[in-house]
N, C-alpha and C. Protein backbone atom coordinates (compact mmCIF):
# COMPACT_ATOMS: atom_id res chain seq x y z
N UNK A 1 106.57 102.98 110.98
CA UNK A 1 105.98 103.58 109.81
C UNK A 1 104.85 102.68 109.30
N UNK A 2 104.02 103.38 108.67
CA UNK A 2 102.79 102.18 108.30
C UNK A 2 102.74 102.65 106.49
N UNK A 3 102.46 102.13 105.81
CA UNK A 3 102.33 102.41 104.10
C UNK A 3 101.34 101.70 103.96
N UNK A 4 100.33 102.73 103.10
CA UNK A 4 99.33 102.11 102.24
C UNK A 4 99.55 102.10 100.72
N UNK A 5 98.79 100.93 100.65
CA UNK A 5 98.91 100.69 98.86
C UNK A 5 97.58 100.30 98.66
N UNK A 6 97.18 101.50 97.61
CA UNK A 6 96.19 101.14 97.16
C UNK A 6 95.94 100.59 96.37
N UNK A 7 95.34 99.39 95.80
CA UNK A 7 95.09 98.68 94.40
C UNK A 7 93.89 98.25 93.67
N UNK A 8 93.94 98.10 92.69
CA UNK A 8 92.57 97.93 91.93
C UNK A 8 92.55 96.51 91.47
N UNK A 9 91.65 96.29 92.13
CA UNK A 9 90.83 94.70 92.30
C UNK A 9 90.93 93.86 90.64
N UNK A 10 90.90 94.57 89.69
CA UNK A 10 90.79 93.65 88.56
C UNK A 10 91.97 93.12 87.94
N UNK A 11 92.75 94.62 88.56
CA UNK A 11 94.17 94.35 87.70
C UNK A 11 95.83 93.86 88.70
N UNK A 12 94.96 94.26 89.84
CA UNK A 12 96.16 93.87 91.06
C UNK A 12 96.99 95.13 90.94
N UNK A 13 97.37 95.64 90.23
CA UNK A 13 97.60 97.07 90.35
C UNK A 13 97.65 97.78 91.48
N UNK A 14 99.21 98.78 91.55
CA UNK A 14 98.95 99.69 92.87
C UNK A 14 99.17 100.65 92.44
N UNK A 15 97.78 100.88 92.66
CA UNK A 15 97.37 102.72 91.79
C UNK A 15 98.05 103.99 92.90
N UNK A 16 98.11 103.55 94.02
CA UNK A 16 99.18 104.59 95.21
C UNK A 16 99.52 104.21 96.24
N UNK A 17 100.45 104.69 96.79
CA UNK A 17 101.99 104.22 97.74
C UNK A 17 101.85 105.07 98.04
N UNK A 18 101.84 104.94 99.44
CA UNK A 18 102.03 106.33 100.49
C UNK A 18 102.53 105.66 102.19
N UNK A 19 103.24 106.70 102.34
CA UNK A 19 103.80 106.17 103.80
C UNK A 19 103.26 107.14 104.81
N UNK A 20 103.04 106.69 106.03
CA UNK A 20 102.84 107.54 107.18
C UNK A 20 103.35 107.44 108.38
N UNK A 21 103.26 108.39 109.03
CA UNK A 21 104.00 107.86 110.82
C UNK A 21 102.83 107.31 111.85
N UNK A 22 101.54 107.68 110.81
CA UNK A 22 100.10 107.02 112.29
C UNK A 22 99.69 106.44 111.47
N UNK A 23 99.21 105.36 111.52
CA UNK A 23 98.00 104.39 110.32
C UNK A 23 96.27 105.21 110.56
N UNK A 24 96.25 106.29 111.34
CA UNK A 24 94.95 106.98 111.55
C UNK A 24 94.41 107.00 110.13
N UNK A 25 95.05 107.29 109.70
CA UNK A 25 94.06 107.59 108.25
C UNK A 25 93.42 106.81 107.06
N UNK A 26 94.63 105.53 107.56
CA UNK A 26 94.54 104.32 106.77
C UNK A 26 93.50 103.56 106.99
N UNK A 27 93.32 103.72 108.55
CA UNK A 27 92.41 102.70 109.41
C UNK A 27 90.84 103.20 109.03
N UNK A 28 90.60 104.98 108.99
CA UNK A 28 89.36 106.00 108.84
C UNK A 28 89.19 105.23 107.32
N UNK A 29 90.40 105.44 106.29
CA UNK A 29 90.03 104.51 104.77
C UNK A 29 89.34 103.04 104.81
N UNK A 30 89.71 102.38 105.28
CA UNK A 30 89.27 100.88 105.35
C UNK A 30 88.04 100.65 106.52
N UNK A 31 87.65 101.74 107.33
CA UNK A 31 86.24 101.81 108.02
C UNK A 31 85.67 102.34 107.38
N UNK A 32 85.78 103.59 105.99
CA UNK A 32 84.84 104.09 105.45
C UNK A 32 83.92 102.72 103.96
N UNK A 33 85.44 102.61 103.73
CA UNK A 33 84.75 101.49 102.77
C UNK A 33 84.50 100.06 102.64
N UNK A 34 84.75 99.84 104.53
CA UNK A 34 83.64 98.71 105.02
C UNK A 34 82.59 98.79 105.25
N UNK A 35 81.97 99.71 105.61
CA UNK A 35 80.61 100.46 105.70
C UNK A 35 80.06 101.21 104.10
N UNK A 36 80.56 100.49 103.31
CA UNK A 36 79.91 100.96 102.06
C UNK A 36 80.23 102.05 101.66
N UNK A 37 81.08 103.17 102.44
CA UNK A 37 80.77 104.60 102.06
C UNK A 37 81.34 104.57 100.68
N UNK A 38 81.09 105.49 99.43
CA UNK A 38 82.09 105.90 98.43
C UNK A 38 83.06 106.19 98.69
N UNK A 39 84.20 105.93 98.20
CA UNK A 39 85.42 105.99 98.32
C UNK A 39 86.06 107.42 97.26
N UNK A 40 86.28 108.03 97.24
CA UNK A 40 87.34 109.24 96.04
C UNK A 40 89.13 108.75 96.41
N UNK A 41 89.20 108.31 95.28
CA UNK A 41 90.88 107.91 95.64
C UNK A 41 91.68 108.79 94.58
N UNK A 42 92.93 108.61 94.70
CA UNK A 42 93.69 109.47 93.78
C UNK A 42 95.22 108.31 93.29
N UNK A 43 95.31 108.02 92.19
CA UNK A 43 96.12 107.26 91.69
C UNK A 43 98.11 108.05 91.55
N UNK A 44 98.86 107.47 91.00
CA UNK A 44 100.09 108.30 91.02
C UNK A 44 100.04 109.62 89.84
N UNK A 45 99.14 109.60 89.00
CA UNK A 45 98.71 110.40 88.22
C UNK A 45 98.23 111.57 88.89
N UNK A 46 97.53 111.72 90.09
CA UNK A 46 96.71 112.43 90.49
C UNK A 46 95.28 112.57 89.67
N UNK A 47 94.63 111.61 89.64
CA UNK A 47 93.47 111.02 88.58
C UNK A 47 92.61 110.89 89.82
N UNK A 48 91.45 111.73 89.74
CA UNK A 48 90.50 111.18 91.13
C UNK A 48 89.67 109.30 89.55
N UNK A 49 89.34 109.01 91.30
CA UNK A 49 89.35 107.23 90.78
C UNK A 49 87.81 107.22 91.94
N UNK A 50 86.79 106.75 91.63
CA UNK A 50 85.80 105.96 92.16
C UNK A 50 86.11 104.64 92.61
N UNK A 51 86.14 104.79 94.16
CA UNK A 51 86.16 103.28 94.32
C UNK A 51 85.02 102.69 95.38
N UNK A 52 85.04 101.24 94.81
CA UNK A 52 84.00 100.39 95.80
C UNK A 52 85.17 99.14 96.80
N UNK A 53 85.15 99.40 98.31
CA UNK A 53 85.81 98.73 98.67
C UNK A 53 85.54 97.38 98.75
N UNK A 54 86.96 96.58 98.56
CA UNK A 54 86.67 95.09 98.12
C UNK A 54 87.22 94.01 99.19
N UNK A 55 88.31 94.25 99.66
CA UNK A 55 89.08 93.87 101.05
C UNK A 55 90.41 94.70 100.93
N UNK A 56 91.01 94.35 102.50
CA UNK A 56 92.44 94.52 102.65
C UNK A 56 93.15 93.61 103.46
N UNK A 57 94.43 94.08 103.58
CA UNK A 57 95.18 92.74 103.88
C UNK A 57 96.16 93.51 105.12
N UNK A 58 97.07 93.03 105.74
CA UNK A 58 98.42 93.75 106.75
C UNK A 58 99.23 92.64 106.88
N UNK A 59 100.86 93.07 106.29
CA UNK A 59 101.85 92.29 106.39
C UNK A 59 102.97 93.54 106.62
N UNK A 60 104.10 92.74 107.34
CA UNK A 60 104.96 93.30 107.34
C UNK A 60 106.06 93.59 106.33
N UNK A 61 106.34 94.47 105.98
CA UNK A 61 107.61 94.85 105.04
C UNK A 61 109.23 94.51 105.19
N UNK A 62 109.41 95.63 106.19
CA UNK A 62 110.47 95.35 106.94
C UNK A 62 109.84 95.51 108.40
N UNK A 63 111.30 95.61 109.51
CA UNK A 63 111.22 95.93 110.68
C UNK A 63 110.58 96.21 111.60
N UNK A 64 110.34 97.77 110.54
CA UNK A 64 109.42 98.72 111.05
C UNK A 64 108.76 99.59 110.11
N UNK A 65 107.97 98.73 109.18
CA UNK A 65 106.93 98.87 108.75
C UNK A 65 105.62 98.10 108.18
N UNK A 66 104.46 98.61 108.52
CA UNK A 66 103.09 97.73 108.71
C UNK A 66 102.58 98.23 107.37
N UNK A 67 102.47 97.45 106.58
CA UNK A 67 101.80 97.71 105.23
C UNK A 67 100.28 96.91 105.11
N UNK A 68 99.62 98.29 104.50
CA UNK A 68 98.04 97.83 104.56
C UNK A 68 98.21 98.29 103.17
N UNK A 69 97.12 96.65 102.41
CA UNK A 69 96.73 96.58 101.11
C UNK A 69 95.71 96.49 101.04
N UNK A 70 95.56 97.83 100.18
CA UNK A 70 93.63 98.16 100.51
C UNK A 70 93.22 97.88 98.90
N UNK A 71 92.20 96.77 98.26
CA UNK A 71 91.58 96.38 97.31
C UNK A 71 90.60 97.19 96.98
N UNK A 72 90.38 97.71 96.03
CA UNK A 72 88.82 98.51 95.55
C UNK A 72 88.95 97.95 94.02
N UNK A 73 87.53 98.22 93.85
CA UNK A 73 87.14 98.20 92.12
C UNK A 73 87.10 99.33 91.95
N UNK A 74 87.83 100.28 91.18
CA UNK A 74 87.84 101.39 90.79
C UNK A 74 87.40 101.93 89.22
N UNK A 75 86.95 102.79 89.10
CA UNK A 75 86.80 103.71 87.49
C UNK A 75 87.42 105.09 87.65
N UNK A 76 87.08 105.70 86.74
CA UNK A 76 87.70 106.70 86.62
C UNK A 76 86.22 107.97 86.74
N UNK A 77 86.38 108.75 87.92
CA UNK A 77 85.26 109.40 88.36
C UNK A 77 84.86 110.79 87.51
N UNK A 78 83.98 110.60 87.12
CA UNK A 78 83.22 112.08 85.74
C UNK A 78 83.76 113.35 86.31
N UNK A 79 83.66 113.66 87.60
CA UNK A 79 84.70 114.85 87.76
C UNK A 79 85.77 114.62 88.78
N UNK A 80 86.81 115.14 87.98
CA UNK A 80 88.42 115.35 87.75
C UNK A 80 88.40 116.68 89.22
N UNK A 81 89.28 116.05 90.23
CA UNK A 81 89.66 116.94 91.36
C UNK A 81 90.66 118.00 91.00
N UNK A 82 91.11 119.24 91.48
CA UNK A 82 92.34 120.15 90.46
C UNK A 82 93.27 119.75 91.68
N UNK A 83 94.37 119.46 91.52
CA UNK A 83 95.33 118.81 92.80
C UNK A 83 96.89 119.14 92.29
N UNK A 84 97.37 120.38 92.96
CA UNK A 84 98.88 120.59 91.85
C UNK A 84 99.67 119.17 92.59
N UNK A 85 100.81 119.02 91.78
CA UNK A 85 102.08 117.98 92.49
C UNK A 85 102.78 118.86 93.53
N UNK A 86 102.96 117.98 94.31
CA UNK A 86 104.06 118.56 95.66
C UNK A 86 105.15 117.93 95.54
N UNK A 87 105.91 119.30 95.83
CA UNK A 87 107.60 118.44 94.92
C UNK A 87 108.46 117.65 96.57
């Protein structure tokens, strides 16, 4: 299993926790915002968040799981994504 945590650079904060069975998406996150791209993140609120990527890190958790800690400076982005909760 691989889990990302996302956090915000000023406050150390982990604005979202998410687990996966491929790190594909984690890896596409941390190539987009090594290359500068804008980032749109989404916090546990479901709050779209502007971020500028800052670094990340990979340690192990347990066993069998690879945790990537992805750093951004984040704000809070002028428009609000509509995103219901999934139960």
């Amino acid at each position: 299993m691989y889990k990302l945590q996302i956090c915000n650079a000023l406050t150390q904060e982990i604005l979202r926790e998410k687990t996966y069975k491929k790190p594909d998406l984690i890896l596409s996150l941390i190539e987009s915002g090594a290359k500068g791209q804008e980032c749109f993140l989404f916090d546990e609120d479901l709050r779209t968040l502007k971020g500028e990527y800052v670094s990340h890190s990979i340690y192990m958790e347990e066993a069998d799981t690879k945790v990537y800690k992805v750093i951004f400076k984040v704000k809070l982005s002028e428009i609000q994504a509509r995103i219901s909760k999934l139960a």
